[in-house]
N, C-alpha and C. Protein backbone atom coordinates (compact mmCIF):
# COMPACT_ATOMS: atom_id res chain seq x y z
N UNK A 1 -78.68 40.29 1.34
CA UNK A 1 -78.76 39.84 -0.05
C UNK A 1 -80.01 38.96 -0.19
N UNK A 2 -80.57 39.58 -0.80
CA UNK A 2 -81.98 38.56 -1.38
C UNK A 2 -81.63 37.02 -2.37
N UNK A 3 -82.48 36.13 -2.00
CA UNK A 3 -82.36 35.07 -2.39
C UNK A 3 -82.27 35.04 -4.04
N UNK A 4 -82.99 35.88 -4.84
CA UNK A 4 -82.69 36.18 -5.98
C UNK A 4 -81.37 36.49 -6.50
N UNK A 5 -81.26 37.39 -5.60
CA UNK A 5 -80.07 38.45 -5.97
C UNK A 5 -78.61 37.15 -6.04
N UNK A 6 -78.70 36.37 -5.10
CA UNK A 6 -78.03 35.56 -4.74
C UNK A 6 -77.79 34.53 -5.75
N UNK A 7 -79.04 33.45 -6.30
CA UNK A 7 -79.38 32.76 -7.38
C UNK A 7 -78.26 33.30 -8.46
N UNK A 8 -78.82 34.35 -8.86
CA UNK A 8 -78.29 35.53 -10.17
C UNK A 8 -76.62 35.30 -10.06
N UNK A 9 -76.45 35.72 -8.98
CA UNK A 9 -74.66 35.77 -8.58
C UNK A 9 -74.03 34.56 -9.06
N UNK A 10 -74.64 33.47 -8.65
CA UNK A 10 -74.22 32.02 -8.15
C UNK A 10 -73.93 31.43 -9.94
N UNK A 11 -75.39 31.68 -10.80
CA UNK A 11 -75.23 31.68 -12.09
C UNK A 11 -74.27 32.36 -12.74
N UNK A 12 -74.01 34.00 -12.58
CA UNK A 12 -73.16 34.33 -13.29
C UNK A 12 -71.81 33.89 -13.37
N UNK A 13 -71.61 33.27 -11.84
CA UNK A 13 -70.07 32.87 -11.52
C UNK A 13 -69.96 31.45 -12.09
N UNK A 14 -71.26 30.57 -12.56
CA UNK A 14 -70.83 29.14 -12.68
C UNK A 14 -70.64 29.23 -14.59
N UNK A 15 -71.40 30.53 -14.97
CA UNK A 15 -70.73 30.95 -16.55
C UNK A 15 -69.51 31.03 -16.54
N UNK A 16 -68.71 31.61 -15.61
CA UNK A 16 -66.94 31.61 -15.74
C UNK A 16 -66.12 30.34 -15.54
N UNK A 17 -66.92 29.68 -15.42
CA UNK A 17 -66.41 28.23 -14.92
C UNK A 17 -65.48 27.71 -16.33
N UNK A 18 -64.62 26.82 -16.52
CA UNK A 18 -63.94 26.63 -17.34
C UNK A 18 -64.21 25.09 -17.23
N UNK A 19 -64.86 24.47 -17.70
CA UNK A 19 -65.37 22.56 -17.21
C UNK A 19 -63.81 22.22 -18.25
N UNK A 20 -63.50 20.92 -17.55
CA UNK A 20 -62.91 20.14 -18.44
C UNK A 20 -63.45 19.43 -19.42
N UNK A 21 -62.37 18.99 -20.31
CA UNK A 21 -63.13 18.03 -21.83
C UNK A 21 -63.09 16.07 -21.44
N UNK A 22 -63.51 15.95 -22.03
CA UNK A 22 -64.06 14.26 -21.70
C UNK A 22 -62.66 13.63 -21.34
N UNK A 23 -61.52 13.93 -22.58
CA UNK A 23 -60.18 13.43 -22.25
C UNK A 23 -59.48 13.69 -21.07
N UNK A 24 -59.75 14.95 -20.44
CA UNK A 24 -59.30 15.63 -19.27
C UNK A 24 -59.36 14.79 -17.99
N UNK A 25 -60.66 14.73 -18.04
CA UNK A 25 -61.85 13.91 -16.95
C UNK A 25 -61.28 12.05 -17.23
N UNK A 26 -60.81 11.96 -17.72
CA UNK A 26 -60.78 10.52 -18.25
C UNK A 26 -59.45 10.52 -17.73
N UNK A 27 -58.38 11.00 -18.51
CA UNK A 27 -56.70 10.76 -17.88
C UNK A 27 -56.72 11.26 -16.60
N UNK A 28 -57.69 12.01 -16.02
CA UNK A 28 -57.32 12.42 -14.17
C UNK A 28 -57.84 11.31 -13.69
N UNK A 29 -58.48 10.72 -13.85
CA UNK A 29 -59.75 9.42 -13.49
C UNK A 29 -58.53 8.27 -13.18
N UNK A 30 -57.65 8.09 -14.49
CA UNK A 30 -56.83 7.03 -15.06
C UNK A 30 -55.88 7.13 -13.74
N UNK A 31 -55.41 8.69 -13.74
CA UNK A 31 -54.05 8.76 -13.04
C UNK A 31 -54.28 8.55 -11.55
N UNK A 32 -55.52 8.79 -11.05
CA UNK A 32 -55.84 8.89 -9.30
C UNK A 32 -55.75 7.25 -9.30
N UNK A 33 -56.35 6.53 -10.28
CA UNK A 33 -56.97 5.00 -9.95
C UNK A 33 -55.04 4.34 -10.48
N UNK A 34 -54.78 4.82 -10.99
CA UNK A 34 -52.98 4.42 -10.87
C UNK A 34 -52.26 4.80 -9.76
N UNK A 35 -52.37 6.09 -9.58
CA UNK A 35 -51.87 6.46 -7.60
C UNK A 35 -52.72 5.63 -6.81
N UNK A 36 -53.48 5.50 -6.36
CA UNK A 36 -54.36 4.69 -5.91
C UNK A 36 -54.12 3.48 -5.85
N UNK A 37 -53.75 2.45 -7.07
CA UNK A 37 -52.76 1.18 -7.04
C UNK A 37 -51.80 1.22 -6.10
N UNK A 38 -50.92 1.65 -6.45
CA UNK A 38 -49.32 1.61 -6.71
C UNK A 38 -49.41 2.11 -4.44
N UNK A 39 -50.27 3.14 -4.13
CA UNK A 39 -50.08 3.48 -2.70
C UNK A 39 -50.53 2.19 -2.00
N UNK A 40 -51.23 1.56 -2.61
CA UNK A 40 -52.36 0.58 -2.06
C UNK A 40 -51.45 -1.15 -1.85
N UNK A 41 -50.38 -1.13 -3.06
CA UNK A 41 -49.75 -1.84 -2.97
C UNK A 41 -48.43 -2.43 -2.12
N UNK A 42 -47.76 -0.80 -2.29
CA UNK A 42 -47.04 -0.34 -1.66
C UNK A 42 -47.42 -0.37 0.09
N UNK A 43 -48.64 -0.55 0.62
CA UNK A 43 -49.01 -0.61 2.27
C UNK A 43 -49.34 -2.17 2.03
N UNK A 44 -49.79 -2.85 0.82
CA UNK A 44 -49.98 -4.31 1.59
C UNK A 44 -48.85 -5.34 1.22
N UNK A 45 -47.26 -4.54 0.84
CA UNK A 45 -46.32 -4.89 1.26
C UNK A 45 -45.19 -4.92 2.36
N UNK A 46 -45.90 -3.55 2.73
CA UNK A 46 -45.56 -3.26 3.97
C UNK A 46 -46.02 -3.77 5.13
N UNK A 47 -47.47 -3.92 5.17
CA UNK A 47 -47.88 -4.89 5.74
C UNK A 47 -47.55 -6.37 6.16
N UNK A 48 -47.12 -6.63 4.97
CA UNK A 48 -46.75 -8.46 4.54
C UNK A 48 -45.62 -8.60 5.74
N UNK A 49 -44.55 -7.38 5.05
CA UNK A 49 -43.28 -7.28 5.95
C UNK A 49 -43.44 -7.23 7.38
N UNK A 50 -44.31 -6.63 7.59
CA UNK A 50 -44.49 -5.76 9.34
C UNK A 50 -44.60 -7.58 9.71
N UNK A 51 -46.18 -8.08 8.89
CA UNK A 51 -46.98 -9.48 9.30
C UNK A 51 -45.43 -10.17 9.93
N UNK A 52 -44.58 -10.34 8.93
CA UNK A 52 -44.00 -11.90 8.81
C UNK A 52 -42.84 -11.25 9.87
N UNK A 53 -42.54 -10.05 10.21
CA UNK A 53 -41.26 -9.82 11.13
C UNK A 53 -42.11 -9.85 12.35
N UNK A 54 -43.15 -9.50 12.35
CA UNK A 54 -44.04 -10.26 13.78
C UNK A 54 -44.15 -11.61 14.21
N UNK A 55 -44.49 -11.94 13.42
CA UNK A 55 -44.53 -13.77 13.53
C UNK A 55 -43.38 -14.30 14.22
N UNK A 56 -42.18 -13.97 13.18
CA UNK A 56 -40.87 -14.27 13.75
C UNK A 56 -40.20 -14.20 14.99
N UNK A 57 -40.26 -12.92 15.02
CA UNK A 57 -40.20 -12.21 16.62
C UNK A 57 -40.71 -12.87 17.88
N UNK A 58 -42.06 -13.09 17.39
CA UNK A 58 -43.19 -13.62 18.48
C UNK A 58 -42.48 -15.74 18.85
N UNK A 59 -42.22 -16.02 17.60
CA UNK A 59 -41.67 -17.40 17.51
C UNK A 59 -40.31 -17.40 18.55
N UNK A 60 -40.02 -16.25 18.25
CA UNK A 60 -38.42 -16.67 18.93
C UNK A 60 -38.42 -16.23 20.34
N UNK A 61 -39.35 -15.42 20.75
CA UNK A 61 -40.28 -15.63 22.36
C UNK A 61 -39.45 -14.46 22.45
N UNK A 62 -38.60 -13.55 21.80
CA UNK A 62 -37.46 -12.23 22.16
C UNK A 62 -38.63 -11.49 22.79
């Protein structure tokens, strides 16, 4: 396949493309950076927990 031939292909296929609309792009944006919270929170409570049942543990010399 020639580099042309190729170009040509690459264009015709990015015409079928279906882009999203600004709102689309905006509420997926919204919803990753809300999953993104909520997972993020969810490990530096888990964390907290793991922290402070270490401490304890370690205090009581078990």
């Amino acid at each position: 396949m020639s580099p042309i031939s190729f170009l040509k292909d690459v264009k015709t296929e990015l015409e079928k493309v279906t882009w999203p609309i600004k709102e689309e792009v905006i509420n997926a944006t919204l919803g990753v950076m809300l999953f993104t919270a909520v997972i993020a929170a969810y490990f530096w409570v888990a964390d907290m927990v793991f922290s402070k049942l270490l401490q304890f543990i370690i205090k009581q010399g078990v």
